[in-house]
Protein backbone atom coordinates (compact mmCIF):
# COMPACT_ATOMS: atom_id res chain seq x y z
CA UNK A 1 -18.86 33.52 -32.97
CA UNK A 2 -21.50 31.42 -34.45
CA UNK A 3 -21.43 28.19 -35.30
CA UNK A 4 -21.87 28.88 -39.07
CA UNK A 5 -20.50 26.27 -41.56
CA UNK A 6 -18.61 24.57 -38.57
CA UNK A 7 -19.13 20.43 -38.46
CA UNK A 8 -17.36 17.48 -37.46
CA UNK A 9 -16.64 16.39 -40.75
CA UNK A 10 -14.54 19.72 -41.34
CA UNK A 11 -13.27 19.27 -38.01
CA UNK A 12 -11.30 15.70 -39.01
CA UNK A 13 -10.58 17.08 -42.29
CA UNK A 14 -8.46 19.74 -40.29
CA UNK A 15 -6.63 17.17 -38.05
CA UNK A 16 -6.16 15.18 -41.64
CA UNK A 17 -4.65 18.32 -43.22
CA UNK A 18 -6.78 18.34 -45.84
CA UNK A 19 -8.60 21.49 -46.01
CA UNK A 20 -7.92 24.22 -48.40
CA UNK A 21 -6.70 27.84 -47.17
CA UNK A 22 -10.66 29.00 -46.70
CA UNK A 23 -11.76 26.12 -44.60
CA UNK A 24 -8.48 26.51 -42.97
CA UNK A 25 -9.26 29.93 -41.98
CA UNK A 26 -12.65 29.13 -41.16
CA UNK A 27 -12.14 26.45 -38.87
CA UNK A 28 -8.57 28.09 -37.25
CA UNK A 29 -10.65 31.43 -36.56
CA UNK A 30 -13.70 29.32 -34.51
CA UNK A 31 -11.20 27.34 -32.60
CA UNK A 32 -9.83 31.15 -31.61
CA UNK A 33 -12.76 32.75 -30.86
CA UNK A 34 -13.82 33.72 -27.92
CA UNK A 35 -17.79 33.52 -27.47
CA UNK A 36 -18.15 36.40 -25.31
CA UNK A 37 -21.99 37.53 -24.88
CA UNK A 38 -23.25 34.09 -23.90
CA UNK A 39 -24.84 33.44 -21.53
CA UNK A 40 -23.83 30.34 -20.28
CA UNK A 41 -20.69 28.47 -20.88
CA UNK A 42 -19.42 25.08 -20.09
CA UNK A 43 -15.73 26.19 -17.99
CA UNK A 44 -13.97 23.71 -21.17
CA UNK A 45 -15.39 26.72 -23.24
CA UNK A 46 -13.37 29.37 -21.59
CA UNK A 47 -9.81 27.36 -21.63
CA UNK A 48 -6.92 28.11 -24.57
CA UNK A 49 -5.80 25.66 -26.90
CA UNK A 50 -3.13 24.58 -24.60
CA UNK A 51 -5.69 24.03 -21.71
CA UNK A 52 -7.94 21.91 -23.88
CA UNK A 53 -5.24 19.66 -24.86
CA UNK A 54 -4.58 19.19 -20.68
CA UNK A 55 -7.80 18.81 -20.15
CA UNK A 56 -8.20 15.58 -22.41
CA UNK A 57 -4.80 14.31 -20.90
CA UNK A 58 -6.62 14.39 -17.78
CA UNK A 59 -9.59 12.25 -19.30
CA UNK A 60 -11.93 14.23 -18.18
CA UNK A 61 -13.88 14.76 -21.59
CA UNK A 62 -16.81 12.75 -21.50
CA UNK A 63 -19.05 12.29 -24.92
CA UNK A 64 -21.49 14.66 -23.69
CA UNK A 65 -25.51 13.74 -22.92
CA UNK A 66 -27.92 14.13 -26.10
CA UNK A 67 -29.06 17.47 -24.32
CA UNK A 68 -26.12 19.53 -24.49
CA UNK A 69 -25.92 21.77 -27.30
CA UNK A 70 -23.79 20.96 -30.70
CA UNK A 71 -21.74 23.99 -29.80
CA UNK A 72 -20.31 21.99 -26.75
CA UNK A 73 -20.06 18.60 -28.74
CA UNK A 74 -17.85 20.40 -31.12
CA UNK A 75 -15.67 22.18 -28.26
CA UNK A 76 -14.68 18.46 -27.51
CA UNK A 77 -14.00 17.22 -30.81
CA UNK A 78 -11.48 20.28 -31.22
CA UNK A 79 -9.62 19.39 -27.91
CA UNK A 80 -9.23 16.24 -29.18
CA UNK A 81 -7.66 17.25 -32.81
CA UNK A 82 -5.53 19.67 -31.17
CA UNK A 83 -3.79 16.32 -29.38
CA UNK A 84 -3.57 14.83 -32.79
CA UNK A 85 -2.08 17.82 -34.34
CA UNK A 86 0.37 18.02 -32.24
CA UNK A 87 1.07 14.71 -31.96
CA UNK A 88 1.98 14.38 -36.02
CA UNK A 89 4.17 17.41 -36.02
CA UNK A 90 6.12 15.65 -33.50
CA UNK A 91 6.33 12.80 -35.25
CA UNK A 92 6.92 14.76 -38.65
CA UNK A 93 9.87 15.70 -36.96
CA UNK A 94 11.25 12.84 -36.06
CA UNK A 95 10.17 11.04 -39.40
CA UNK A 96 12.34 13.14 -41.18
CA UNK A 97 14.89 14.20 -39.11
CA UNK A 98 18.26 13.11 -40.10
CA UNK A 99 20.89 11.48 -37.76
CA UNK A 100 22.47 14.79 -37.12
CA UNK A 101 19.36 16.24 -36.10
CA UNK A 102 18.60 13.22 -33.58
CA UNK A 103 21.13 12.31 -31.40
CA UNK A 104 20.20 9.50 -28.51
CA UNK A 105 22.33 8.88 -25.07
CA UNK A 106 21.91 6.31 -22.66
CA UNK A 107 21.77 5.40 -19.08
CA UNK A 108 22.61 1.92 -17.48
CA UNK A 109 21.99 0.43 -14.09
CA UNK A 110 24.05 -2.52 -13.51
CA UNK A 111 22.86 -4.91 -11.80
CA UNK A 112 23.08 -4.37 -7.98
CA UNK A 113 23.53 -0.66 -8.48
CA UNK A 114 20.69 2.29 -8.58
CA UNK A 115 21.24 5.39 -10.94
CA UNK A 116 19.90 9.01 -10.89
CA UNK A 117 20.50 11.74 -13.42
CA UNK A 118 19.59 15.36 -14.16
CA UNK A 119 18.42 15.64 -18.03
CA UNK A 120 19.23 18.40 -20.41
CA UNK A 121 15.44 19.61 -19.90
CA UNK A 122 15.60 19.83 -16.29
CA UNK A 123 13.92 16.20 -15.88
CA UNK A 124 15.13 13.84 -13.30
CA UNK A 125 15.17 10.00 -14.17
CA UNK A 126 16.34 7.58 -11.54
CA UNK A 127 17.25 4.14 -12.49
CA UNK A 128 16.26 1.04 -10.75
CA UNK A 129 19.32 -2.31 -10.61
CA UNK A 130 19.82 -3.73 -14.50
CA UNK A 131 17.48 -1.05 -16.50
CA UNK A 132 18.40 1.07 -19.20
CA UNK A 133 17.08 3.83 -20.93
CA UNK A 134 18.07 5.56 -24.39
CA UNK A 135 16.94 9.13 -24.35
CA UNK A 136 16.69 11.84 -27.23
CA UNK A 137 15.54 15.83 -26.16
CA UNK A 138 15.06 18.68 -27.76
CA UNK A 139 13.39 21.86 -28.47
CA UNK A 140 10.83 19.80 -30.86
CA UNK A 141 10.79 16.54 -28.86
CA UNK A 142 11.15 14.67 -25.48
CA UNK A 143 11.98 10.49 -25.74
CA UNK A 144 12.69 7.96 -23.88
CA UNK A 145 12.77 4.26 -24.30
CA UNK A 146 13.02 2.16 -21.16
CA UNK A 147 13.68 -1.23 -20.26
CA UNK A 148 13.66 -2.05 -16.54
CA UNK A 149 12.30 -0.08 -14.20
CA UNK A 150 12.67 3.58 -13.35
CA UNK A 151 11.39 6.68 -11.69
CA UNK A 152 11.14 10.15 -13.75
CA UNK A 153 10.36 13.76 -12.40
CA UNK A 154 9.82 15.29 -16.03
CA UNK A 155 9.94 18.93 -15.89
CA UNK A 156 6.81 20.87 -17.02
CA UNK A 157 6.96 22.00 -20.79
CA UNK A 158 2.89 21.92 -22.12
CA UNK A 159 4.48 22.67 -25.72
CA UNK A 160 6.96 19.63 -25.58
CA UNK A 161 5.88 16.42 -24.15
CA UNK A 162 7.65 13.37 -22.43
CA UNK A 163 7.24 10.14 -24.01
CA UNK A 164 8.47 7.09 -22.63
CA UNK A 165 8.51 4.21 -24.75
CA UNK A 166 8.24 0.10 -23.89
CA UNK A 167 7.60 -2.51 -25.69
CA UNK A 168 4.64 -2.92 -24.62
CA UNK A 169 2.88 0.83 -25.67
CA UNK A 170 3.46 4.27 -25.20
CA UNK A 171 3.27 6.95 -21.84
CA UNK A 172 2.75 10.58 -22.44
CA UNK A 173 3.39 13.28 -19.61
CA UNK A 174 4.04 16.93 -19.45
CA UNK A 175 5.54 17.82 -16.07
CA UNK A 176 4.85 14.57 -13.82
CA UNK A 177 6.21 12.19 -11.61
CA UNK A 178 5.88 8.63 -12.37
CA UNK A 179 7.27 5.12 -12.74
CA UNK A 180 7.33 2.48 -14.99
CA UNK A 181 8.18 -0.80 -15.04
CA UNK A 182 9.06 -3.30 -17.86
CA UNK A 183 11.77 -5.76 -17.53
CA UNK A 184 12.03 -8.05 -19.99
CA UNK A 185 10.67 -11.18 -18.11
CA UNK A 186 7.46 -8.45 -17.32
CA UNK A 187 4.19 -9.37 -19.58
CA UNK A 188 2.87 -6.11 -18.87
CA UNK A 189 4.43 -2.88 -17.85
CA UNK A 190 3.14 -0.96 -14.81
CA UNK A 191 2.93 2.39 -14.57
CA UNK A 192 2.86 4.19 -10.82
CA UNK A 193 1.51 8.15 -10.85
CA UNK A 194 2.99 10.46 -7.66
CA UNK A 195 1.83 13.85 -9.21
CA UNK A 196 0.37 14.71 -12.25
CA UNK A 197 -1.18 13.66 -15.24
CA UNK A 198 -0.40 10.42 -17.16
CA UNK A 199 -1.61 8.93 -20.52
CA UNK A 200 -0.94 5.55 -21.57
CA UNK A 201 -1.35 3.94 -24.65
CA UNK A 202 -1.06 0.18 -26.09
CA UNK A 203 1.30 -0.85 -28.94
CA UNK A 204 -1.51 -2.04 -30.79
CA UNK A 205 -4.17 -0.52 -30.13
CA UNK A 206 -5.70 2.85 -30.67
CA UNK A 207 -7.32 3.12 -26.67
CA UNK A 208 -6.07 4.64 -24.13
CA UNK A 209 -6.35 5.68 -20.17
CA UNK A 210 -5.05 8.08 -18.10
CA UNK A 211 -3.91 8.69 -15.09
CA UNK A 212 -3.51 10.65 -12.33
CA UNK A 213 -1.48 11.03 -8.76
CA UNK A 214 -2.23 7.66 -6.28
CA UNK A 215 -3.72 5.67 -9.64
CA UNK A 216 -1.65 3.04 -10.65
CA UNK A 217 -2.24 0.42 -14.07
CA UNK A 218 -0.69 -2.43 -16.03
CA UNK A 219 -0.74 -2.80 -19.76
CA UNK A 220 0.60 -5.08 -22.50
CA UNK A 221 0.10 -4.56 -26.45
CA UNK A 222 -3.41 -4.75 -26.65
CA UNK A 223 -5.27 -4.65 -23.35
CA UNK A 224 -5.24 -2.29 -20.50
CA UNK A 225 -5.91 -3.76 -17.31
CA UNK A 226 -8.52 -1.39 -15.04
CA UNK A 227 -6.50 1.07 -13.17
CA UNK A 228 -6.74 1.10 -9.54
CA UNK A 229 -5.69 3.60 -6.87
CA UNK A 230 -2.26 3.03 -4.86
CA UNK A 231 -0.69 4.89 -1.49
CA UNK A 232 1.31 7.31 -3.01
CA UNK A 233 4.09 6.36 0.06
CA UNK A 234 4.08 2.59 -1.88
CA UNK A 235 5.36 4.27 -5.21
CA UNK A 236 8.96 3.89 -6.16
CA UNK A 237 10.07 2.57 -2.64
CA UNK A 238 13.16 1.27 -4.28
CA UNK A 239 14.55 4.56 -5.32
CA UNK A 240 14.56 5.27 -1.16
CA UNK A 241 16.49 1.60 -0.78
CA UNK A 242 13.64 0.16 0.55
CA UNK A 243 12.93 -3.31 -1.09
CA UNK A 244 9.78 -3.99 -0.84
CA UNK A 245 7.52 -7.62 -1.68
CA UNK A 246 4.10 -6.56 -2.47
CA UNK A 247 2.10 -9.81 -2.50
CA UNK A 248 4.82 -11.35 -4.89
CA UNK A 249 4.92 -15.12 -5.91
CA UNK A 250 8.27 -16.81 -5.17
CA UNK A 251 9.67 -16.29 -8.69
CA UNK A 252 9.12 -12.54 -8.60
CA UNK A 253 10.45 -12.40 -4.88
CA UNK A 254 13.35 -14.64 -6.11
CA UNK A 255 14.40 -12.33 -9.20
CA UNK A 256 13.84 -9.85 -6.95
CA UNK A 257 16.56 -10.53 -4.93
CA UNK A 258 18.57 -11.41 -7.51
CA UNK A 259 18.39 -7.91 -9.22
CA UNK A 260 19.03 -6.27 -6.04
CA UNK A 261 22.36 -7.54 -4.89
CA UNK A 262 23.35 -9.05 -8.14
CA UNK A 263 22.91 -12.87 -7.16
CA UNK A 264 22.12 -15.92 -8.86
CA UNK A 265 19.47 -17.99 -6.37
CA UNK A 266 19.55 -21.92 -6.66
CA UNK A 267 17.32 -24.13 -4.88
CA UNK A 268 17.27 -28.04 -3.91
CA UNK A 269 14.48 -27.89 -2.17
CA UNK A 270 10.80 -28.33 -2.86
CA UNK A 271 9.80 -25.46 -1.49
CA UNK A 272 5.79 -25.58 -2.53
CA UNK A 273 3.63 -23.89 -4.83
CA UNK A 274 5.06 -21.00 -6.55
CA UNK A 275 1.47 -19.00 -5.70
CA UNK A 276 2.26 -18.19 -2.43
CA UNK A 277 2.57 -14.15 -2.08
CA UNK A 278 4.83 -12.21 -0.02
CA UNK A 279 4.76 -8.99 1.51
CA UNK A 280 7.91 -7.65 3.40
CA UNK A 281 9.42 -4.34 3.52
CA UNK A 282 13.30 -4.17 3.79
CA UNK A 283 15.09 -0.58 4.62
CA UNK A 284 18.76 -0.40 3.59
CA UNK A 285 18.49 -3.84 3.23
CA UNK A 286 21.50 -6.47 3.63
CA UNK A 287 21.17 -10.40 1.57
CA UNK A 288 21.67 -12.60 4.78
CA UNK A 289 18.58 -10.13 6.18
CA UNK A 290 16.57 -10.70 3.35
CA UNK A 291 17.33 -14.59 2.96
CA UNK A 292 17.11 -15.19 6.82
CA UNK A 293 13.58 -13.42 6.79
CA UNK A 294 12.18 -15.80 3.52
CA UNK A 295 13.80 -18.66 4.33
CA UNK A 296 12.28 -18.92 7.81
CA UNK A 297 9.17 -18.50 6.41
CA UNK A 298 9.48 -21.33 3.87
CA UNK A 299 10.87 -23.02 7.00
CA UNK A 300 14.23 -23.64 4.87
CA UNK A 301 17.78 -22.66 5.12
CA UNK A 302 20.20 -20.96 2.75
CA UNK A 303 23.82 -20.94 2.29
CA UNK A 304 25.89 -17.77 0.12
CA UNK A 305 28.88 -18.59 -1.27
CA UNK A 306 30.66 -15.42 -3.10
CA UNK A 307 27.52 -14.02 -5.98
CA UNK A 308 25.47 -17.34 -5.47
CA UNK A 309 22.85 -17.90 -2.57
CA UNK A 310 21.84 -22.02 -2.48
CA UNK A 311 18.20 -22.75 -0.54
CA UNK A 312 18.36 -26.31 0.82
CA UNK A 313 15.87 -28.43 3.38
């Protein structure tokens, strides 16, 4: 199909909804066509509307070098307003939804306790100690809004995304495995990728990076920290009961702990700066294992006394 009468400027005004019924037609029967009889094609060329939107997901849709042809450019730019159109039906939807038509559960892991449930859609979501989700699913939408930490295996639907929500910015997925953490003391929240295809997004700001299985990145309302690649046996160690100190100052270690068994940590003892980082793995771990293991290395001792553990000199 040629190019005829096709720009970018009729492109937006079709993600804007703001065409009339013949440019609608126009620009709905290009992004349908097939091209057959050229010679050459770029392989984003020969995917359907469903595999363009993946393929952006997967950030691999470059702004293309001055040389490639204006055909190709505006391949791109229709991947991306196929996101966007899809994107505001969803959130159509919800805008005008009525309480009936959205109904939200939740899930809570108390503190000291680990939680893992089957959703209605198939998904998995395990729940790290003190984190709670509220969760809304549907035929027309997928949500989740998390504080804490937790692990999800969202089953595959390409027409219905998974979006987890923090208060920190927004993660899109389609079928993945992935975890995020945000706990309310966090000034970021990190997102770990085991399989699949992640987007993330900042509260307030319009970029955005994705992700994919052994990348890992942190993110707070505006800024997203590069992301950097991670051992995919190092993701979600808690969910096997391993407790795990990656390089951790004393505080996190500390809270840490504290999560874990449900524990309040007090401490008379100066026990240096608060930079030091620890790394310690801990399988099926006990407190007096933990504690004995820190506090000889801070060359202190500890005492626990029913839910409290005291660090003294």
């Amino acid at each position: 199909m040629e190019n005829k009468g096709m720009t970018p400027e009729l492109l937006k005004k079709y993600a804007q909804s703001r065409c009339d019924s013949a440019e609608r037609q126009l620009v709905e029967a290009w992004l349908a066509s097939d091209d057959e009889g050229q010679e050459s094609k770029d392989p984003i060329e020969e995917l359907d509307e469903a595999a363009l939107g993946a393929r952006l997901l997967s950030n691999i849709l470059p702004t293309p070098p001055p040389q490639k042809s204006r055909r190709l450019w505006l391949w791109r730019a229709a991947a991306a307003i196929l996101i966007i159109v899809s994107l505001g039906i969803i959130l159509q939807r919800l805008k005008h939804a009525t309480p009936t038509e959205i109904t939200w559960a939740t899930l809570h892991a108390a503190p000291g306790k680990k939680l893992t449930v089957k959703l209605s859609d198939g998904s998995h979501v395990t729940l790290n100690s003190n984190s709670r989700i509220w969760y809304s699913l549907s035929e027309n939408h997928r949500i989740a809004i998390l504080e804490g930490e937790a692990l999800f295996d969202v089953a595959k639907d390409t027409l219905n995304p998974f979006y987890v929500h923090t208060r920190h910015g927004n993660i899109r997925v389609v079928g993945t495995s992935f975890t995020v953490s945000t706990y309310p003391y966090q000034s970021a929240t990190k997102v770990d990728v085991r399989s699949g295809k992640v987007v993330c997004t900042p509260k307030s700001t319009e970029s955005y990076v994705a992700l994919q299985k052994g990348e890992s990145i942190t993110f707070n309302r505006q800024l997203l920290a590069q992301k950097i690649l991670i051992h995919e046996e190092d993701i979600a160690l808690w969910a096997s009961n391993i407790l795990a100190f990656d390089h951790e100052s004393l505080p996190e270690v500390f809270r840490k702990i504290e999560s874990w068994f449900n524990v309040q940590i007090h401490t008379t003892a100066n026990i240096g700066p608060e930079k030091r980082d620890f790394r310690s793995h801990f399988k099926n771990p006990s407190l007096s294992a933990v504690m004995e293991s820190l506090c000889y290395s801070l060359k202190l001792q500890y005492h626990i006394e029913g839910n409290t553990v005291y660090i003294y000199k």
